[in-house]
Protein backbone atom coordinates (compact mmCIF):
# COMPACT_ATOMS: atom_id res chain seq x y z
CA UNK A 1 0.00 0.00 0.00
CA UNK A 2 1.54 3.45 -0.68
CA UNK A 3 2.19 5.68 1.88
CA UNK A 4 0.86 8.68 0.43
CA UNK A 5 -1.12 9.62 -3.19
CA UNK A 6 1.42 8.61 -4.89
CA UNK A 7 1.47 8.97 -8.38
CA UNK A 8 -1.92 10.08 -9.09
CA UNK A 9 -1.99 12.75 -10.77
CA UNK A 10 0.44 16.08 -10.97
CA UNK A 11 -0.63 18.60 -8.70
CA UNK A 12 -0.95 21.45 -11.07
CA UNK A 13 -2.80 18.86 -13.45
CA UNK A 14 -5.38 18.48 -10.68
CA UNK A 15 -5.58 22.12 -9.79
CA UNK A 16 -6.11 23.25 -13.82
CA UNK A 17 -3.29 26.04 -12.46
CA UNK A 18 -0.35 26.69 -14.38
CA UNK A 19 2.99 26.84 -13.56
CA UNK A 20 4.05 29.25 -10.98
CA UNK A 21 0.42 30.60 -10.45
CA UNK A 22 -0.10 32.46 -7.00
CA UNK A 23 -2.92 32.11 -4.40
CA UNK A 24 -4.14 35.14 -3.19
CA UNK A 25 -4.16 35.81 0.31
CA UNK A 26 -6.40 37.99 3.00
CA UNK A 27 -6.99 38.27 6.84
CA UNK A 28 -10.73 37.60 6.65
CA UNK A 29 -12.49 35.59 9.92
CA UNK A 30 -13.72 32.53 10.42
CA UNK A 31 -17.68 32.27 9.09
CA UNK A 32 -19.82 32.74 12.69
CA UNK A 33 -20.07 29.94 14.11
CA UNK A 34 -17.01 27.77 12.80
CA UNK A 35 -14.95 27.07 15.54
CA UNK A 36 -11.08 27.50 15.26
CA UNK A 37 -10.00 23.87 15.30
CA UNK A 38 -11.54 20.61 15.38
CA UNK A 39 -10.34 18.16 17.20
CA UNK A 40 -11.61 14.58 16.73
CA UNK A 41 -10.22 11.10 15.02
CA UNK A 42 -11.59 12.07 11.74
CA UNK A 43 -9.37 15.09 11.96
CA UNK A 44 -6.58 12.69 11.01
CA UNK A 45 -3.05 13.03 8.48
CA UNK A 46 -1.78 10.21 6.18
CA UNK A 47 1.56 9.21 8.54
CA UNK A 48 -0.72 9.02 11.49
CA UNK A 49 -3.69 7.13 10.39
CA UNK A 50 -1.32 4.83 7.87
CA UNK A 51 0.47 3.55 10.98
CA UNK A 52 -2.89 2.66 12.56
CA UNK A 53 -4.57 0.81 9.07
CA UNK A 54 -4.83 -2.48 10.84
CA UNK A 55 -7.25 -0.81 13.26
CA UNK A 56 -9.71 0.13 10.46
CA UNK A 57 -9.71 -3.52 8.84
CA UNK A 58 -11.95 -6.23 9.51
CA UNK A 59 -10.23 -9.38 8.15
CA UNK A 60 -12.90 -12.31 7.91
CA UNK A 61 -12.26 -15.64 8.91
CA UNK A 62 -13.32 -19.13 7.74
CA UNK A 63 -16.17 -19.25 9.72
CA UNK A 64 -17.51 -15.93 9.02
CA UNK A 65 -17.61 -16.60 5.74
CA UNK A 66 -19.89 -20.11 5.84
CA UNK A 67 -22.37 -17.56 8.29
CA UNK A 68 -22.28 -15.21 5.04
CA UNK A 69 -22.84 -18.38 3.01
CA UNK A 70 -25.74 -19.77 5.54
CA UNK A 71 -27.29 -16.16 5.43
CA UNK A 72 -26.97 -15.80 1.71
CA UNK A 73 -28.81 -19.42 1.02
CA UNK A 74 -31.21 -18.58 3.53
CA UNK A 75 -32.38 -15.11 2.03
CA UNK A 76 -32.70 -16.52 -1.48
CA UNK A 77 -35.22 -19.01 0.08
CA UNK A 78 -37.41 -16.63 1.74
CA UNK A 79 -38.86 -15.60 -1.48
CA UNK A 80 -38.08 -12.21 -0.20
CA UNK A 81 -37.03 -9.36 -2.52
CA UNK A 82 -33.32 -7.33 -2.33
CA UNK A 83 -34.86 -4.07 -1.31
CA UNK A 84 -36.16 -6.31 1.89
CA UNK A 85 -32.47 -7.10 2.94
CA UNK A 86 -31.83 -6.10 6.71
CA UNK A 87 -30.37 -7.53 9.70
CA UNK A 88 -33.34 -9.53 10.28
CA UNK A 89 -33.40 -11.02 6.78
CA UNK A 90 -29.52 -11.22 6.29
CA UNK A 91 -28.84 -12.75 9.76
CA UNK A 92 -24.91 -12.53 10.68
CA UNK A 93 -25.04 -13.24 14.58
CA UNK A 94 -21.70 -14.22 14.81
CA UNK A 95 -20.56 -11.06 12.84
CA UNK A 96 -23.14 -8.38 14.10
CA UNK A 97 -21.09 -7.37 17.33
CA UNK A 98 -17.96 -6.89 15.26
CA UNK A 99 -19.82 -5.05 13.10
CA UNK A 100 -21.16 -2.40 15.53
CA UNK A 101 -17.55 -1.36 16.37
CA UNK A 102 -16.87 -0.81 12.43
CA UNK A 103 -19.41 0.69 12.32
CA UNK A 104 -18.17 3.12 15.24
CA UNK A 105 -15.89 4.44 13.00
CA UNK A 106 -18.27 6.21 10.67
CA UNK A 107 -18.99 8.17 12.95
CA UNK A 108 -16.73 9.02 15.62
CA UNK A 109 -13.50 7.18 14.54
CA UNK A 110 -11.67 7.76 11.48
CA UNK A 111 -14.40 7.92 9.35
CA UNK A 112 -13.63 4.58 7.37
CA UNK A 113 -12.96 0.71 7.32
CA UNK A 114 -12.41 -2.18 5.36
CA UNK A 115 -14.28 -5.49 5.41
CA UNK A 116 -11.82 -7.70 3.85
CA UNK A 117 -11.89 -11.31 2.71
CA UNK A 118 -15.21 -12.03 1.00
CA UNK A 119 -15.25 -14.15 -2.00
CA UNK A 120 -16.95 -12.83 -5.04
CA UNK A 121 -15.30 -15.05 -7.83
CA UNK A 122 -17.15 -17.98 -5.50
CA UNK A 123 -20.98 -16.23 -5.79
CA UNK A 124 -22.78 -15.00 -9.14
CA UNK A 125 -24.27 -11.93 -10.04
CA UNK A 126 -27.13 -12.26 -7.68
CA UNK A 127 -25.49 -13.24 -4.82
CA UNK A 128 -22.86 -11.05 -5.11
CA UNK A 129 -25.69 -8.00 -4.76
CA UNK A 130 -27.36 -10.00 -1.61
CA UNK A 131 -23.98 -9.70 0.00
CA UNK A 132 -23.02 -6.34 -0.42
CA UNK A 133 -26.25 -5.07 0.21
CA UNK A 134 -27.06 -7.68 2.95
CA UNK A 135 -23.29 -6.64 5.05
CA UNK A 136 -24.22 -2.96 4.12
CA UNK A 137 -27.74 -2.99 5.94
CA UNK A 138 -25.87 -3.52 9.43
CA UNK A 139 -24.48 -0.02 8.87
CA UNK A 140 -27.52 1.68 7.76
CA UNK A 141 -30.79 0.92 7.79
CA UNK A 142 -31.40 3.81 4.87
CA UNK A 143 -30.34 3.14 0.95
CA UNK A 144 -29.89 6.02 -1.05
CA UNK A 145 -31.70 6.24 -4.90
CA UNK A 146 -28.66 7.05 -7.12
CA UNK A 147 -28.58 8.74 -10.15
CA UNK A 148 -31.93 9.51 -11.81
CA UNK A 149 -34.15 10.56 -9.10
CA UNK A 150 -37.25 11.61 -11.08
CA UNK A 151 -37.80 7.79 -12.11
CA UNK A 152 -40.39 5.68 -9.96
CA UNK A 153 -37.27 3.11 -9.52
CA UNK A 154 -33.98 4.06 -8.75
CA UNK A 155 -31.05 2.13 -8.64
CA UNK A 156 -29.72 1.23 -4.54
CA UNK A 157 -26.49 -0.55 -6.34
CA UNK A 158 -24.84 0.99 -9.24
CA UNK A 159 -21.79 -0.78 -10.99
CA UNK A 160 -18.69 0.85 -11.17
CA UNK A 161 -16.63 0.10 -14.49
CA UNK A 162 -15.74 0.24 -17.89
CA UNK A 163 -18.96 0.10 -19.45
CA UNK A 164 -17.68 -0.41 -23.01
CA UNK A 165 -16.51 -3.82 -22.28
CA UNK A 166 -19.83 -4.62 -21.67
CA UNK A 167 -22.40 -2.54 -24.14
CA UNK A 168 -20.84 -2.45 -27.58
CA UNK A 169 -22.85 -0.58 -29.14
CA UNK A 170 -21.68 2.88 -27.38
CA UNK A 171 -20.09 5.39 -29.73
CA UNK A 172 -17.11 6.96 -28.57
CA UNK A 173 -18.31 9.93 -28.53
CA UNK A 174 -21.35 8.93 -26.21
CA UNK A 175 -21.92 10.11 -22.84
CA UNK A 176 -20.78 7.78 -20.26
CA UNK A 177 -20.53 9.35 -16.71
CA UNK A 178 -17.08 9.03 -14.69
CA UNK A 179 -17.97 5.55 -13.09
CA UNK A 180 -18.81 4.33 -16.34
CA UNK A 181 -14.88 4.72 -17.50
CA UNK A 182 -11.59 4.14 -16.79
CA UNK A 183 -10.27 8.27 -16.03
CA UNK A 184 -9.51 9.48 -12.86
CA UNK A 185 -11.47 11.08 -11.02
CA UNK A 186 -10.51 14.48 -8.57
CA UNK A 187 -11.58 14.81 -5.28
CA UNK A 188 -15.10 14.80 -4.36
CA UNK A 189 -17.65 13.79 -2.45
CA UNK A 190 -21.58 11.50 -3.62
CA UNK A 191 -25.16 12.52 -2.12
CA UNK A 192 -25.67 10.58 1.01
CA UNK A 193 -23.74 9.89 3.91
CA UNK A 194 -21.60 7.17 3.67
CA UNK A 195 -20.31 5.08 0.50
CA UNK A 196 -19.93 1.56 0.82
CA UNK A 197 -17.65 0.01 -2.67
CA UNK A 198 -17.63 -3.79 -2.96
CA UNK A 199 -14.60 -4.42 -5.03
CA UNK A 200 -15.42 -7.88 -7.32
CA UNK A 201 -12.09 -7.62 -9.35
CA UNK A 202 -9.47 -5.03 -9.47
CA UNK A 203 -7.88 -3.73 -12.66
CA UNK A 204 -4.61 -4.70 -14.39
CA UNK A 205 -3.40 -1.69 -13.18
CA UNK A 206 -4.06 1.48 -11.94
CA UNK A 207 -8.16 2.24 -10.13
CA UNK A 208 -6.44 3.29 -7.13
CA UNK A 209 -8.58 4.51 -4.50
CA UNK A 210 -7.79 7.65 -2.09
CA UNK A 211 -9.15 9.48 0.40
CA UNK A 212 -8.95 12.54 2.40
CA UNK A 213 -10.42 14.14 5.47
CA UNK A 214 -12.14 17.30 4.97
CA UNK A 215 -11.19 17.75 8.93
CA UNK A 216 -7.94 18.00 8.72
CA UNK A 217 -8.18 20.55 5.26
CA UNK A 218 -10.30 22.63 7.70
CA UNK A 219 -7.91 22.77 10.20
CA UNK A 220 -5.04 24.11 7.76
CA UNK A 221 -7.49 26.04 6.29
CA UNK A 222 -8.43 27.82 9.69
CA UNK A 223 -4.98 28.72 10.54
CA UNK A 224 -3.73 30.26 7.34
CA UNK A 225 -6.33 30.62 4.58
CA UNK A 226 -9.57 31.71 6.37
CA UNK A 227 -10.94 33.78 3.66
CA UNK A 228 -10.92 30.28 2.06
CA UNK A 229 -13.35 28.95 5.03
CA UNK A 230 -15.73 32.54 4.20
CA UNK A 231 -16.01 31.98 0.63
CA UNK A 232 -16.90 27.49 1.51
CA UNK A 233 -19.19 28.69 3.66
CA UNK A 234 -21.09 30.73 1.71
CA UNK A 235 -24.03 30.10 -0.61
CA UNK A 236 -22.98 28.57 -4.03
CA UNK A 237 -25.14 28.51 -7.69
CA UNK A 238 -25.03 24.47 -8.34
CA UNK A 239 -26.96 23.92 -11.50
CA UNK A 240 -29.23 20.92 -10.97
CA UNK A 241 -31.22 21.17 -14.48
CA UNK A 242 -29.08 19.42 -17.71
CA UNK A 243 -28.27 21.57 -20.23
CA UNK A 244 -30.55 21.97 -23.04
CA UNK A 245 -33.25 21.94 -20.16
CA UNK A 246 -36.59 24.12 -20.95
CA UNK A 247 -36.04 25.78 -17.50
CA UNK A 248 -32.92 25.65 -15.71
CA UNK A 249 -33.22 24.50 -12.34
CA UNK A 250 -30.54 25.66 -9.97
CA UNK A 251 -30.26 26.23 -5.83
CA UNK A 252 -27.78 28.50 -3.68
CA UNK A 253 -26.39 25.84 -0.87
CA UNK A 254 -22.48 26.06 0.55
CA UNK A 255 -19.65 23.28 -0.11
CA UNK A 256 -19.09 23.55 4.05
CA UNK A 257 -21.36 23.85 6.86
CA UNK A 258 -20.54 23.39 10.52
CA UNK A 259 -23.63 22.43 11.75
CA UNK A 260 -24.42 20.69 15.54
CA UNK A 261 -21.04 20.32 15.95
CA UNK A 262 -19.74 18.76 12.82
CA UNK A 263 -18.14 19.93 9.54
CA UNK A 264 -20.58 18.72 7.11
CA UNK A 265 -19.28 18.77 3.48
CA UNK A 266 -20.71 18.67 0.22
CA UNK A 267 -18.10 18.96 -2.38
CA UNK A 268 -18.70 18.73 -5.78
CA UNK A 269 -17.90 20.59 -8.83
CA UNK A 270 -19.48 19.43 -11.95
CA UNK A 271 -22.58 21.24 -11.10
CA UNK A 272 -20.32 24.38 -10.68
CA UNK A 273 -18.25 24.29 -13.32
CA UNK A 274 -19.92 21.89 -15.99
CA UNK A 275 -17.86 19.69 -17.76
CA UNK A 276 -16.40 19.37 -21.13
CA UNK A 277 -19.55 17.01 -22.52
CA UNK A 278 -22.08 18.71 -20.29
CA UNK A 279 -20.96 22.66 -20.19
CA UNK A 280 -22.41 24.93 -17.65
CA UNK A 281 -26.03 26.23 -18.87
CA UNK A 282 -25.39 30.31 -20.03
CA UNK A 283 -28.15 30.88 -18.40
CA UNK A 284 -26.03 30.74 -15.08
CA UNK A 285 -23.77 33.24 -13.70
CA UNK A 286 -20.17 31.34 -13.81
CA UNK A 287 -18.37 30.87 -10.49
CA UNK A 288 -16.37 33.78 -9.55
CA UNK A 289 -12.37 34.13 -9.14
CA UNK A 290 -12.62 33.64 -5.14
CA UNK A 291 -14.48 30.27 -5.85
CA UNK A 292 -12.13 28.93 -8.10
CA UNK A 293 -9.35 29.91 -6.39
CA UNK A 294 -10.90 28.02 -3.46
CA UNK A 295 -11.61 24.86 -4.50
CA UNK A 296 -7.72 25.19 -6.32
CA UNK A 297 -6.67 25.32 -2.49
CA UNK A 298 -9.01 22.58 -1.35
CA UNK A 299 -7.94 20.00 -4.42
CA UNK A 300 -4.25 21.19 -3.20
CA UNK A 301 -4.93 20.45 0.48
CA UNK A 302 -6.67 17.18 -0.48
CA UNK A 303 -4.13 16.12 -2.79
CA UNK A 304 -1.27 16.29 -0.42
CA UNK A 305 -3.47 14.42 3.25
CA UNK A 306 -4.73 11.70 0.97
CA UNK A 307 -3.48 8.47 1.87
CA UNK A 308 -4.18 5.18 -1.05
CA UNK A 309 -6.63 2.33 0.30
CA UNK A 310 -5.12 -1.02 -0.79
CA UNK A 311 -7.97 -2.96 -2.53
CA UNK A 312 -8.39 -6.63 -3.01
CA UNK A 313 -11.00 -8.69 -4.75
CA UNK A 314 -13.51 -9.47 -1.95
CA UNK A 315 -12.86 -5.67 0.05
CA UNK A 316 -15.84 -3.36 1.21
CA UNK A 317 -14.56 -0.44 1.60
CA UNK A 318 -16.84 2.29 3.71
CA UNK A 319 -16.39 6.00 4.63
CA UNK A 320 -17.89 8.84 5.85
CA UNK A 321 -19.31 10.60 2.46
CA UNK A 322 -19.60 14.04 5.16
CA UNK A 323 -16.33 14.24 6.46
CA UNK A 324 -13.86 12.54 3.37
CA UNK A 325 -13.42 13.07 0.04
CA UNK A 326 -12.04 10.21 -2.15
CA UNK A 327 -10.98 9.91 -5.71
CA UNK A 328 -9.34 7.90 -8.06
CA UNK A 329 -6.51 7.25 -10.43
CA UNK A 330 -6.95 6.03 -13.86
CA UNK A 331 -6.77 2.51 -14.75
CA UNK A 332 -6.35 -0.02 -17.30
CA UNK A 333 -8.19 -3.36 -17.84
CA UNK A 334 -6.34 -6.65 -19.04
CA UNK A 335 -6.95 -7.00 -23.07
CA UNK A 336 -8.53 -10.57 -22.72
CA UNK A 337 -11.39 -8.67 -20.77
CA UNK A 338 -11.02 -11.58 -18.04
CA UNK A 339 -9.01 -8.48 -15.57
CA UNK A 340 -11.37 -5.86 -15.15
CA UNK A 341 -12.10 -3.29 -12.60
CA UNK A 342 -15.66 -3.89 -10.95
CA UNK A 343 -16.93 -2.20 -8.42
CA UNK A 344 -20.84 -2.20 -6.60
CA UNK A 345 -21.55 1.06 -4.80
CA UNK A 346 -24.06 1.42 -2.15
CA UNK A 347 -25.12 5.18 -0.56
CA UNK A 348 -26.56 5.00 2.77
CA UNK A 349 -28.01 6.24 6.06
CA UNK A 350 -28.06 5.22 9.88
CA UNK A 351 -31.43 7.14 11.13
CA UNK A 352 -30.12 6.42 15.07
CA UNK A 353 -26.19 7.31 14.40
CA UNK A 354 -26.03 9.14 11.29
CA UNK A 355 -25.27 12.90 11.32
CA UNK A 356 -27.80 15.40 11.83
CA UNK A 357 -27.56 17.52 8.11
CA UNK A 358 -28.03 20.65 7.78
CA UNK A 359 -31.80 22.73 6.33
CA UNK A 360 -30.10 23.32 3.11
CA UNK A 361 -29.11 19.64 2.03
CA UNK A 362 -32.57 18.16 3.54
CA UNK A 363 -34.38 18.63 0.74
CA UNK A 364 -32.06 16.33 -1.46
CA UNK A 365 -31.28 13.95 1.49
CA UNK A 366 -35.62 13.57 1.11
CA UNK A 367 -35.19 13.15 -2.71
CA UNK A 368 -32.42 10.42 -1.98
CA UNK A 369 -33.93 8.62 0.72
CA UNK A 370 -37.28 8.73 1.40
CA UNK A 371 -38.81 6.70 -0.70
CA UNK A 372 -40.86 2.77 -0.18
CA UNK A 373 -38.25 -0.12 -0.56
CA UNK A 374 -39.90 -0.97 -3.59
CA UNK A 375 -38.29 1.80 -5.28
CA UNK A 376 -35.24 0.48 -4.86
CA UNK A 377 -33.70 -1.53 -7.86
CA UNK A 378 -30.78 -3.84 -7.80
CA UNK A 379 -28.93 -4.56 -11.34
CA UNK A 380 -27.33 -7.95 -11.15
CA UNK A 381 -24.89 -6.82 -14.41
CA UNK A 382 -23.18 -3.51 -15.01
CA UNK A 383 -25.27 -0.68 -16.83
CA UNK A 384 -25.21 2.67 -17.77
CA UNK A 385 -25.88 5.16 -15.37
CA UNK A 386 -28.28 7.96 -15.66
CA UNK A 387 -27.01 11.06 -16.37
CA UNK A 388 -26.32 13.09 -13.35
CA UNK A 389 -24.86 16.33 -12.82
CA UNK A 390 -23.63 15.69 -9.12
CA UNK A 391 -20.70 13.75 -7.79
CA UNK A 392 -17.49 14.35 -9.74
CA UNK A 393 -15.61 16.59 -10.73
């Protein structure tokens, strides 16, 4: 496992900054409200929290994995459908108590684990969803719809990988969102609280994932660049409506709130910016200097307290979707298509332990969970995902 990003990406690459380029500096205050530092275990730095990885992983034994076996057999006899997986339905009572303290560190600890040693190349499609979303539902007892929100079904599992291996018939030119292809992908954070990725096969190389703790940033942030903290805390124009839209649909919310407590962040900059296939609509005032120049110091900060998460075939990886920001590096499949890169992703909520979230992001968190179970859809094979402007960058 690397010690630090590694080889990701060049840090003026990230930034879009060229060479030499100067950030502006100013003695503005901290927002009202936003304390001076934060001290807690998420607020961690790569050295520190590298030296403690063995805390945050859950290596299954022999045993656990027949319960997961037993549990998986006896779900697909209850007749019962995916969107009713639970505790109850999924039973793990040899696992459940060593789950709670995992689960501990969503929260209060870190802000992420690893569940290691599951065996996807033993289970098929089908089971292979059971189990992710089965483990997941001791975590959360809240799935998030992903993607395209204004559909009666939604997906609760969305694939993660080249999509062009499997659908053919997509022109290279085609629209394929970032999970959908083999770039990197900058800093960011997804709509919900915590991420859960199932990793089924890793690439031939590259697909690196990384995170960062949006703690920490603050805290560096708070000493040296708080005109940064004003200008996060302040109400940005997100465009929510895709281009070409009869009405553009847009809402004013900030990229960081500290709110009972916690720093609560929602970082994303596709609907700020646009991207290269999906511009920003005209219609929309452009983000100004101050706001590019902040999330240039945020990608910066990010870039250089990420640490790299090892992942193996049979690895869920979870983290706090409020308090991190992840990414990853590019990567290449093997050319007999037998190596890929697969991923399952899972959003989700804990209604007793999750975070309290702030006025402006409850009217999405409604959108992405409230909703019956029977919403919730479960594709066995990867597909295209909706087009979305959140998430990535």
């Amino acid at each position: 496992m690397a010690d630090t990003l590694g080889p990701f990406v060049d840090p003026q690459a990230l930034l879009g900054l060229p060479g030499g380029h100067k950030l502006s500096k100013s003695r503005a205050e901290l927002p009202a409200g936003f304390p001076s530092t934060l001290v807690s275990p998420l607020a961690w730095k790569p050295d520190e929290i590298l030296a403690r990885r063995v805390e945050t992983i859950l290596q299954l034994t022999p045993s656990d994995l027949a319960e997961i076996g037993a549990a998986i057999a006896e779900f697909k006899n209850s007749g019962l459908e995916r969107c009713q997986l639970s505790p109850e339905t999924f039973p793990l009572p040899g696992l459940a108590e060593r789950f709670a303290a995992c689960k501990s560190c969503l929260h209060e600890g870190p802000g992420f684990f690893t569940i290691r040693g599951l065996t996807p190349g033993r289970w098929n499609a089908r089971e292979n969803v059971i189990v992710h979303a089965g483990i997941a539902s001791y975590f959360g007892n809240k799935r998030a719809l992903q993607q395209h929100f204004s559909s009666k079904q939604a997906d609760a599992i969305l694939h993660v990988c080249d999509i062009k291996q499997d659908m053919s018939n997509i022109g290279e030119d085609a629209f394929l969102a970032p999970g959908n292809q083999t770039v990197g992908i900058g800093f960011h954070s997804d709509n919900g609280d915590n991420v859960s990725l199932y990793c089924r096969q890793v690439a031939a190389s590259g697909g690196d994932l990384y995170l960062t703790s949006t703690w920490t940033i603050y805290n560096q942030l708070a000493t040296s660049r708080k005109d940064v903290v004003r200008v996060l805390a302040e109400p940005w124009l997100w465009q929510v409506s895709r281009l070409g839209d009869g009405d553009v649909q847009s809402k004013n919310v900030p990229l960081f709130s500290f709110h009972d407590g916690k720093l609560v962040t929602n970082y994303q900059k596709r609907p700020l910016r646009g991207t290269k296939d999906e511009p920003r609509d005209p219609r929309l005032q452009t983000i100004t200097f101050q706001q590019e120049e902040a999330l240039s110091v945020v990608d910066k900060l990010a870039f250089e307290n990420a640490i790299s998460v090892d992942q193996q075939a049979g690895d869920i990886n979870f983290f706090n979707n409020l308090a991190l920001l992840h990414a990853r590096s590019p990567f290449v499949d093997g050319e007999d298509g037998q190596v890929r890169r697969h991923l399952t992703r899972l959003i989700f909520r804990d209604e007793a332990e999750g975070w309290s979230i702030p006025e402006h992001m409850k009217a999405d968190w409604a959108r992405y969970y409230e909703h019956d179970l029977s919403a919730e859809m479960f594709q066995e094979e990867p597909c295209r995902w909706a087009w979305s402007l959140m998430g990535h960058d």
